[in-house]
PDB file of N, CA and C in Angstrom:
ATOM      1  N   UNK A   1      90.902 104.807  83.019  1.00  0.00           N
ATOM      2  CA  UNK A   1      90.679 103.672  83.891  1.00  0.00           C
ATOM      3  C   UNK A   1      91.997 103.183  84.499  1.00  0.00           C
ATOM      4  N   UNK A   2      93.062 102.955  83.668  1.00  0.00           N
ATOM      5  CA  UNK A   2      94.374 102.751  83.888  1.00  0.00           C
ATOM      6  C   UNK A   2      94.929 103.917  85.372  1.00  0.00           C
ATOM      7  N   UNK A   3      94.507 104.773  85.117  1.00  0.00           N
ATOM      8  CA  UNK A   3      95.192 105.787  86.090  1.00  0.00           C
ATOM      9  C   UNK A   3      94.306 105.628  87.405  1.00  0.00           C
ATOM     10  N   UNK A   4      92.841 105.319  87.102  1.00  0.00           N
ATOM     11  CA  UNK A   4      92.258 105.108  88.378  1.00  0.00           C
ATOM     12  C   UNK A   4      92.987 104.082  89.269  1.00  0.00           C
ATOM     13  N   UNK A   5      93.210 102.598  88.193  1.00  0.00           N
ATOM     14  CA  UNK A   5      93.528 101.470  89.219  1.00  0.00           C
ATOM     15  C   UNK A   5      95.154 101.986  89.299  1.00  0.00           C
ATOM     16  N   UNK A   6      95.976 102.666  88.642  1.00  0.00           N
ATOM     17  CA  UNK A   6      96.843 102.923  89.391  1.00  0.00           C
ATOM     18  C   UNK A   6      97.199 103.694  90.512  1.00  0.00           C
ATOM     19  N   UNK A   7      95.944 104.558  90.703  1.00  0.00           N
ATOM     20  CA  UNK A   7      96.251 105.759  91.835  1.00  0.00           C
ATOM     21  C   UNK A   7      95.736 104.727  92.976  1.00  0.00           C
ATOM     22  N   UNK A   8      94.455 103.798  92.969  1.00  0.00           N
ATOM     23  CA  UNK A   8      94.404 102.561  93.993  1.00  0.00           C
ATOM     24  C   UNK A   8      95.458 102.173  94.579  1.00  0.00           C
ATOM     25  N   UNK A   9      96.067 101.316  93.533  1.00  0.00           N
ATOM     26  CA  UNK A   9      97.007 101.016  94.360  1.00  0.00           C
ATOM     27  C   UNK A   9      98.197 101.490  94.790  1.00  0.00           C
ATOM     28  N   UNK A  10      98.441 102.829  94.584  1.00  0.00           N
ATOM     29  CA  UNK A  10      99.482 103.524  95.362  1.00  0.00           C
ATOM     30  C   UNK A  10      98.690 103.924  96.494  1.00  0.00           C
ATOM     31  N   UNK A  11      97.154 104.026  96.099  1.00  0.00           N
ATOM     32  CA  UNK A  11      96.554 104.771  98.120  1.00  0.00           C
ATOM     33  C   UNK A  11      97.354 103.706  99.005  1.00  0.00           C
ATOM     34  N   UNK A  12      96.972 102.261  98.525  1.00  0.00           N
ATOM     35  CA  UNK A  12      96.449 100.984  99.300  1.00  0.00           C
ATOM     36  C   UNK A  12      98.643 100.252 100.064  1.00  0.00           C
ATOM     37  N   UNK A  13      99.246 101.212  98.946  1.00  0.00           N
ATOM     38  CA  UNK A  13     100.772 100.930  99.152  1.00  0.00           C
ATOM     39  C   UNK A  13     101.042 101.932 100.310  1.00  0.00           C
ATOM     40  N   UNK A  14     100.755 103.130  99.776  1.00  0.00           N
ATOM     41  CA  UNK A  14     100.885 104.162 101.080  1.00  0.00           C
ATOM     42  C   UNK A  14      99.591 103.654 102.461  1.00  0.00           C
ATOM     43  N   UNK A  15      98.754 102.981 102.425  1.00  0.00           N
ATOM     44  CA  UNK A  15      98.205 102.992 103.490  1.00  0.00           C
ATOM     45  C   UNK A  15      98.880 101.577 104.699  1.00  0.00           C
ATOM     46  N   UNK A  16      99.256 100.779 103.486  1.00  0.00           N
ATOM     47  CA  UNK A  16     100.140  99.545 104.024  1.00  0.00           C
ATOM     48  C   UNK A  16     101.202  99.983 104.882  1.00  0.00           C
ATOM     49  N   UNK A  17     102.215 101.282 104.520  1.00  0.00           N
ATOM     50  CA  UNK A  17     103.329 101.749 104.919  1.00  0.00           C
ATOM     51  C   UNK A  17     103.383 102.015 106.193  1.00  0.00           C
ATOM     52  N   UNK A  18     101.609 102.995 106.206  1.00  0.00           N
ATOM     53  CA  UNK A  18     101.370 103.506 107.354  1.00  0.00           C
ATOM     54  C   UNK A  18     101.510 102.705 108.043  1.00  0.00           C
ATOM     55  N   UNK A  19     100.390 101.645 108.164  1.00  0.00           N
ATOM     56  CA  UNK A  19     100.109 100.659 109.131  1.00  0.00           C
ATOM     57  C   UNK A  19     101.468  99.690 109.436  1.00  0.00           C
ATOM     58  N   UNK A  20     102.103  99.571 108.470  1.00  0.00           N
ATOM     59  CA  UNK A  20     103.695  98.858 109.271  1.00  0.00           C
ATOM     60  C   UNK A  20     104.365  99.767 109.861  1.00  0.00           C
ATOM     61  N   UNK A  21     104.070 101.371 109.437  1.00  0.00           N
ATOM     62  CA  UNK A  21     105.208 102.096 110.473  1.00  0.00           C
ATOM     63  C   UNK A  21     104.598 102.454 112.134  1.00  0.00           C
ATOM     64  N   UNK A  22     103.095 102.649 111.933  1.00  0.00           N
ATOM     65  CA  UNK A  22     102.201 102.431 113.096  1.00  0.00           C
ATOM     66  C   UNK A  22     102.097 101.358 114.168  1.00  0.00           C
ATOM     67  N   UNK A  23     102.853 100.055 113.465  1.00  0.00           N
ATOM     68  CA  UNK A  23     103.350  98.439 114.437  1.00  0.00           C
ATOM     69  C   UNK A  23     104.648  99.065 115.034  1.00  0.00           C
ATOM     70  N   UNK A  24     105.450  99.450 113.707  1.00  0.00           N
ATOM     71  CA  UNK A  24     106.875  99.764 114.477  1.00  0.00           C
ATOM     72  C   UNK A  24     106.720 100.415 115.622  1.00  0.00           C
ATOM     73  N   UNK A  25     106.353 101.630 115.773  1.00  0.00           N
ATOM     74  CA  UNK A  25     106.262 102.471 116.775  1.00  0.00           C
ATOM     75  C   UNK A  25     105.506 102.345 117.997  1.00  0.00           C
ATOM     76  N   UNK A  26     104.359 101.057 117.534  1.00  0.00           N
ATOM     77  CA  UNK A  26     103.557 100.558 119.152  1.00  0.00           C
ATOM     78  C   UNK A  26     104.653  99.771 119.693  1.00  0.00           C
ATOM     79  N   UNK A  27     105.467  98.838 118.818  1.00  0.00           N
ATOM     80  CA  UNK A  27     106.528  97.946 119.388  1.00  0.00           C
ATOM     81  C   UNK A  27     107.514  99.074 120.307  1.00  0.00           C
ATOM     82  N   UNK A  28     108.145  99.544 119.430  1.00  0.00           N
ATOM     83  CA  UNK A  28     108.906 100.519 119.845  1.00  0.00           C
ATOM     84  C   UNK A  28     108.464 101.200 121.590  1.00  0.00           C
ATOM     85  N   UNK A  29     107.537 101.986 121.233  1.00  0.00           N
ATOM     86  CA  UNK A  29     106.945 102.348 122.631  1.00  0.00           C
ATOM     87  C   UNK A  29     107.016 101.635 123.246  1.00  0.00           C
ATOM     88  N   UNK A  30     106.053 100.488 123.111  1.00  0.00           N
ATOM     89  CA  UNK A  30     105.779  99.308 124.324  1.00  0.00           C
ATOM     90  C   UNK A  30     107.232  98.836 124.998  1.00  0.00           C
ATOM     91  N   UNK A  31     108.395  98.808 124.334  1.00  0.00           N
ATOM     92  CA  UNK A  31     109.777  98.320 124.245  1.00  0.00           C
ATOM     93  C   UNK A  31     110.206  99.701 125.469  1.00  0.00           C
ATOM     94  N   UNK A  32     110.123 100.865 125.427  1.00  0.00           N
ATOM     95  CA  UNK A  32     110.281 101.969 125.889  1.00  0.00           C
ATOM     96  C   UNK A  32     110.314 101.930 127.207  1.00  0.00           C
ATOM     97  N   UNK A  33     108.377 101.790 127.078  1.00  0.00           N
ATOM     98  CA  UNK A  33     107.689 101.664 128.610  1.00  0.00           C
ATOM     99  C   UNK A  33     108.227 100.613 129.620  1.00  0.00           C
ATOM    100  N   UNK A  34     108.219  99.070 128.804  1.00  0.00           N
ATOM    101  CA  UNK A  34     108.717  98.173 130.298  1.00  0.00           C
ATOM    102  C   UNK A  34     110.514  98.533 130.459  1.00  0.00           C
ATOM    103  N   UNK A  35     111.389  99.253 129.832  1.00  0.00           N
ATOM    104  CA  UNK A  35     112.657  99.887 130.528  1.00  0.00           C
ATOM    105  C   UNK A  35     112.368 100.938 131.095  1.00  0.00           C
ATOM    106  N   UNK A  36     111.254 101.959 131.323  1.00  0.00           N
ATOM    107  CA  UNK A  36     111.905 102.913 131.530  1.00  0.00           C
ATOM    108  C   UNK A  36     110.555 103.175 132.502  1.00  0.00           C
ATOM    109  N   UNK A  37     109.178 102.580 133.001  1.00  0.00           N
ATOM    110  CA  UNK A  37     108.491 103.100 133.536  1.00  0.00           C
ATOM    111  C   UNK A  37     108.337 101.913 134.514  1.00  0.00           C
ATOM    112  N   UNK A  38     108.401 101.823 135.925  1.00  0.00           N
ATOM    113  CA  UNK A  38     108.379 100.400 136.716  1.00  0.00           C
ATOM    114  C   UNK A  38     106.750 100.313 137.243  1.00  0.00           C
ATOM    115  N   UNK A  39     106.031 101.758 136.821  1.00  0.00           N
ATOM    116  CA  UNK A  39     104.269 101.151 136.550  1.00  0.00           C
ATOM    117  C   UNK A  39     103.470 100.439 135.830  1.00  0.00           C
ATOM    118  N   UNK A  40     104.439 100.676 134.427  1.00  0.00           N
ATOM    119  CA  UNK A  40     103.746  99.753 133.250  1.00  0.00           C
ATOM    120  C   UNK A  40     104.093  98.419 133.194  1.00  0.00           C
ATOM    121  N   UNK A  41     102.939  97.543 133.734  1.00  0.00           N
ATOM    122  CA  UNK A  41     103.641  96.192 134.145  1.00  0.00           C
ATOM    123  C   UNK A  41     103.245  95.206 132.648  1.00  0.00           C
ATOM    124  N   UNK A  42     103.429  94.135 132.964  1.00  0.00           N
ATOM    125  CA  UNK A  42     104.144  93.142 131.793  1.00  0.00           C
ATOM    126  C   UNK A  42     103.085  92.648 131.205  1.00  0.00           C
ATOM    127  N   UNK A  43     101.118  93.294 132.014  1.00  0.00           N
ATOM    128  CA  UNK A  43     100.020  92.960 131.244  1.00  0.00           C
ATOM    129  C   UNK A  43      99.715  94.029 130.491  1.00  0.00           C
ATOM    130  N   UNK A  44     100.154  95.144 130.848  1.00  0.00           N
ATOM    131  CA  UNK A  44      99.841  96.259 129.457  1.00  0.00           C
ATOM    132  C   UNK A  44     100.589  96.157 128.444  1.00  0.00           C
ATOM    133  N   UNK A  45     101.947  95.647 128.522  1.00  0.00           N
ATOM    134  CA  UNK A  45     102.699  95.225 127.851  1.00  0.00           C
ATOM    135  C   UNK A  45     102.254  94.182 126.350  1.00  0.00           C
ATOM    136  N   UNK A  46     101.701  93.075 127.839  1.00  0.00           N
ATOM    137  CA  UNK A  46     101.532  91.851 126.581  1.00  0.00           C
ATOM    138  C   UNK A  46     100.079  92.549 125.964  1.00  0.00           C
ATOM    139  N   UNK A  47      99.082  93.785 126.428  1.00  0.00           N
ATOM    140  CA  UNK A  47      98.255  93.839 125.667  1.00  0.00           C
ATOM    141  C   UNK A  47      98.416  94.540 124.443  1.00  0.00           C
ATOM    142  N   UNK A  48      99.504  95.710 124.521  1.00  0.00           N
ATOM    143  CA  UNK A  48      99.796  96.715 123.836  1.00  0.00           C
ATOM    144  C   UNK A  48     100.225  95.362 122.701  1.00  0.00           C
ATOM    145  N   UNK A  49     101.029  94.568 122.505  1.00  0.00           N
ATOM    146  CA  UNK A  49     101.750  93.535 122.031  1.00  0.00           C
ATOM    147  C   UNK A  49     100.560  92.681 120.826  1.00  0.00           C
ATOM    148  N   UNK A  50      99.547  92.202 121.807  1.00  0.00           N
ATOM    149  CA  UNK A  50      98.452  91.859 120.898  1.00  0.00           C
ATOM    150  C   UNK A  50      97.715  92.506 119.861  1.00  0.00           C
ATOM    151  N   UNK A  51      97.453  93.919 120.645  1.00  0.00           N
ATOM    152  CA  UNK A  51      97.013  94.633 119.704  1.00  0.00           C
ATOM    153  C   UNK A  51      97.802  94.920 118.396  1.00  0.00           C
ATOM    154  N   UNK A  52      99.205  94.673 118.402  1.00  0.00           N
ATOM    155  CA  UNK A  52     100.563  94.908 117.413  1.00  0.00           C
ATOM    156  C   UNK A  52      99.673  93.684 116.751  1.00  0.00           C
ATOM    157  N   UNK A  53     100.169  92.729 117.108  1.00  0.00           N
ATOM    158  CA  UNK A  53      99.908  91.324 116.793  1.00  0.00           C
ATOM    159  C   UNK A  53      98.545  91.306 115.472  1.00  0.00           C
ATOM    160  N   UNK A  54      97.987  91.873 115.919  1.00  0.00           N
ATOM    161  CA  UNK A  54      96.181  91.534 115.366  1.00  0.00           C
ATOM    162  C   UNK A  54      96.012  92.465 113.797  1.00  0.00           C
ATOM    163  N   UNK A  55      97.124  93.626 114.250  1.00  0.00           N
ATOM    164  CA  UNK A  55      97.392  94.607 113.411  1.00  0.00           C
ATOM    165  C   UNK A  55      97.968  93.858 112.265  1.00  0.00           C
ATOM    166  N   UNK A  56      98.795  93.489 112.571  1.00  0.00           N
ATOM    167  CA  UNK A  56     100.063  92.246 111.843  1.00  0.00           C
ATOM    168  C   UNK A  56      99.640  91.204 110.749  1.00  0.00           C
ATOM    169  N   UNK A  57      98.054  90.705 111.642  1.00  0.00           N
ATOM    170  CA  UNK A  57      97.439  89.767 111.169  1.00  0.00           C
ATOM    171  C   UNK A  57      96.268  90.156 109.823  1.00  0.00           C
ATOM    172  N   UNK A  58      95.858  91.555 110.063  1.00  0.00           N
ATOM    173  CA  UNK A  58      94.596  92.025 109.147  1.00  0.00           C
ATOM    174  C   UNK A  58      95.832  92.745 107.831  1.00  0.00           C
ATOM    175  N   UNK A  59      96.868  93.043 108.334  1.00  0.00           N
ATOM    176  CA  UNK A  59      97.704  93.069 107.072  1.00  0.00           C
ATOM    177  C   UNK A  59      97.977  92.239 106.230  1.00  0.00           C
ATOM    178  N   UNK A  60      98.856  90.893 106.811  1.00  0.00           N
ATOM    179  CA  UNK A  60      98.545  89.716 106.186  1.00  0.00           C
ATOM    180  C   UNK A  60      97.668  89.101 105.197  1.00  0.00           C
ATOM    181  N   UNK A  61      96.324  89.366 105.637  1.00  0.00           N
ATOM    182  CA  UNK A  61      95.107  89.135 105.342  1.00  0.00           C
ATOM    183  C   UNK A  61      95.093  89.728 103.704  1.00  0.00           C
ATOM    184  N   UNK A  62      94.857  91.243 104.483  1.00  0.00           N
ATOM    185  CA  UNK A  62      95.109  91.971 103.027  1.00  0.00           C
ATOM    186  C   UNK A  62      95.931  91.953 101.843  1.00  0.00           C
ATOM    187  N   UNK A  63      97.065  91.375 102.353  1.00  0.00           N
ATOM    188  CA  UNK A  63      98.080  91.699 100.942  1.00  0.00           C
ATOM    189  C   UNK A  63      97.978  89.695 100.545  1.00  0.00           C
ATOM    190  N   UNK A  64      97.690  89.032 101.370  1.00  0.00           N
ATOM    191  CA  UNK A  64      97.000  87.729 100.645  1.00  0.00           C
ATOM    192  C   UNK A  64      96.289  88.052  99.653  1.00  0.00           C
ATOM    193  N   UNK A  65      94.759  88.633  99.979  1.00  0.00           N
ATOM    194  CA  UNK A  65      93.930  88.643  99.244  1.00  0.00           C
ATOM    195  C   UNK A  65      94.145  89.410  97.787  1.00  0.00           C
ATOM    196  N   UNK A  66      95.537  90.668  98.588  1.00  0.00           N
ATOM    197  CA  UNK A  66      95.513  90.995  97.058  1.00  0.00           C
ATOM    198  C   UNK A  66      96.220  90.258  96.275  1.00  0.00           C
ATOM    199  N   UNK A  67      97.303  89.796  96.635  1.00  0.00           N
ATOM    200  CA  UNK A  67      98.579  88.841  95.315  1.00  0.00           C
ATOM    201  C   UNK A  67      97.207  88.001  94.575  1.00  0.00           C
ATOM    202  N   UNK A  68      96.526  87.427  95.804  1.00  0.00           N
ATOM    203  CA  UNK A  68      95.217  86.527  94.630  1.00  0.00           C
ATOM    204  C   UNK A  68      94.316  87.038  93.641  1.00  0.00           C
ATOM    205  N   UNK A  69      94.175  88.414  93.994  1.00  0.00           N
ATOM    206  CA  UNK A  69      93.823  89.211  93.011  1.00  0.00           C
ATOM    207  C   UNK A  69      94.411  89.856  91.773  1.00  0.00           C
ATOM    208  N   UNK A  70      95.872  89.597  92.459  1.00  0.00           N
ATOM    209  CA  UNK A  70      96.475  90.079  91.368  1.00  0.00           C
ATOM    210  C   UNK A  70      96.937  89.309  90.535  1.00  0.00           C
ATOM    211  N   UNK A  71      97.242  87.479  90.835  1.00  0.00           N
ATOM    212  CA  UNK A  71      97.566  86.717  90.027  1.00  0.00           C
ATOM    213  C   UNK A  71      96.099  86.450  89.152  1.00  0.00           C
ATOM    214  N   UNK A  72      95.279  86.724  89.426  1.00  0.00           N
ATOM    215  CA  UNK A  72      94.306  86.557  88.417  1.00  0.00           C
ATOM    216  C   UNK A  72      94.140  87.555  87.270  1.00  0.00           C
ATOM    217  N   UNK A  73      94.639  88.601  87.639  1.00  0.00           N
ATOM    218  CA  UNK A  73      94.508  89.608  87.117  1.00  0.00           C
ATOM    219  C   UNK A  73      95.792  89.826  85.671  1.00  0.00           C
ATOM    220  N   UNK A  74      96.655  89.422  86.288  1.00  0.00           N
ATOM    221  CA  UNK A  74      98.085  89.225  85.308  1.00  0.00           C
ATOM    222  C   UNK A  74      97.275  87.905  84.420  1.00  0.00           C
ATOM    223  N   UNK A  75      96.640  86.644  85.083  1.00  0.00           N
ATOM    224  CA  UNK A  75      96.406  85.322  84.050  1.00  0.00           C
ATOM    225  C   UNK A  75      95.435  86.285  82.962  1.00  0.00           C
ATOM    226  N   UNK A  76      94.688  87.161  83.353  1.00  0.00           N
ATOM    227  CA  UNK A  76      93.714  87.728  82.208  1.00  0.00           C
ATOM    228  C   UNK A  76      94.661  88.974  81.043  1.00  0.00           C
ATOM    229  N   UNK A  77      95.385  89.110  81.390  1.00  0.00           N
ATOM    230  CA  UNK A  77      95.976  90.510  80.754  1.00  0.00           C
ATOM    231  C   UNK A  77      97.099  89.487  79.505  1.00  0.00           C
TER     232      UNK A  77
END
């Protein structure tokens, strides 16, 4: 059981990683495009940006919900 919830939460660490290195690189791009392309104007920009943004936000979310899970989890052990 021990090894199950530990292989969890290494998926859920490696899937976190992803998704922050997946922000970096929309930032990054988006950062790219308004220097270097004078088509990509400053509303694909701010959308590419939101979508970062929202990404940002369901992470948040997640690693909230887990510390609360996990401080309950340490009060029982």
């Amino acid at each position: 059981m021990e090894k199950e919830s530990a292989m969890q939460m290494l998926l859920e660490e490696l899937n976190s990683s992803l998704i922050l290195t997946d922000m970096k690189s929309r930032i990054v791009q988006t950062m790219c495009n308004l220097i270097d392309d004078e088509v990509y104007t400053k509303s694909d920009a701010v959308y590419a940006l939101l979508e970062v943004v929202a990404l940002i936000e369901l992470e948040e979310k997640k690693v909230k919900s887990s510390d609360l899970t996990g401080i309950g989890e340490r009060q029982v052990h």
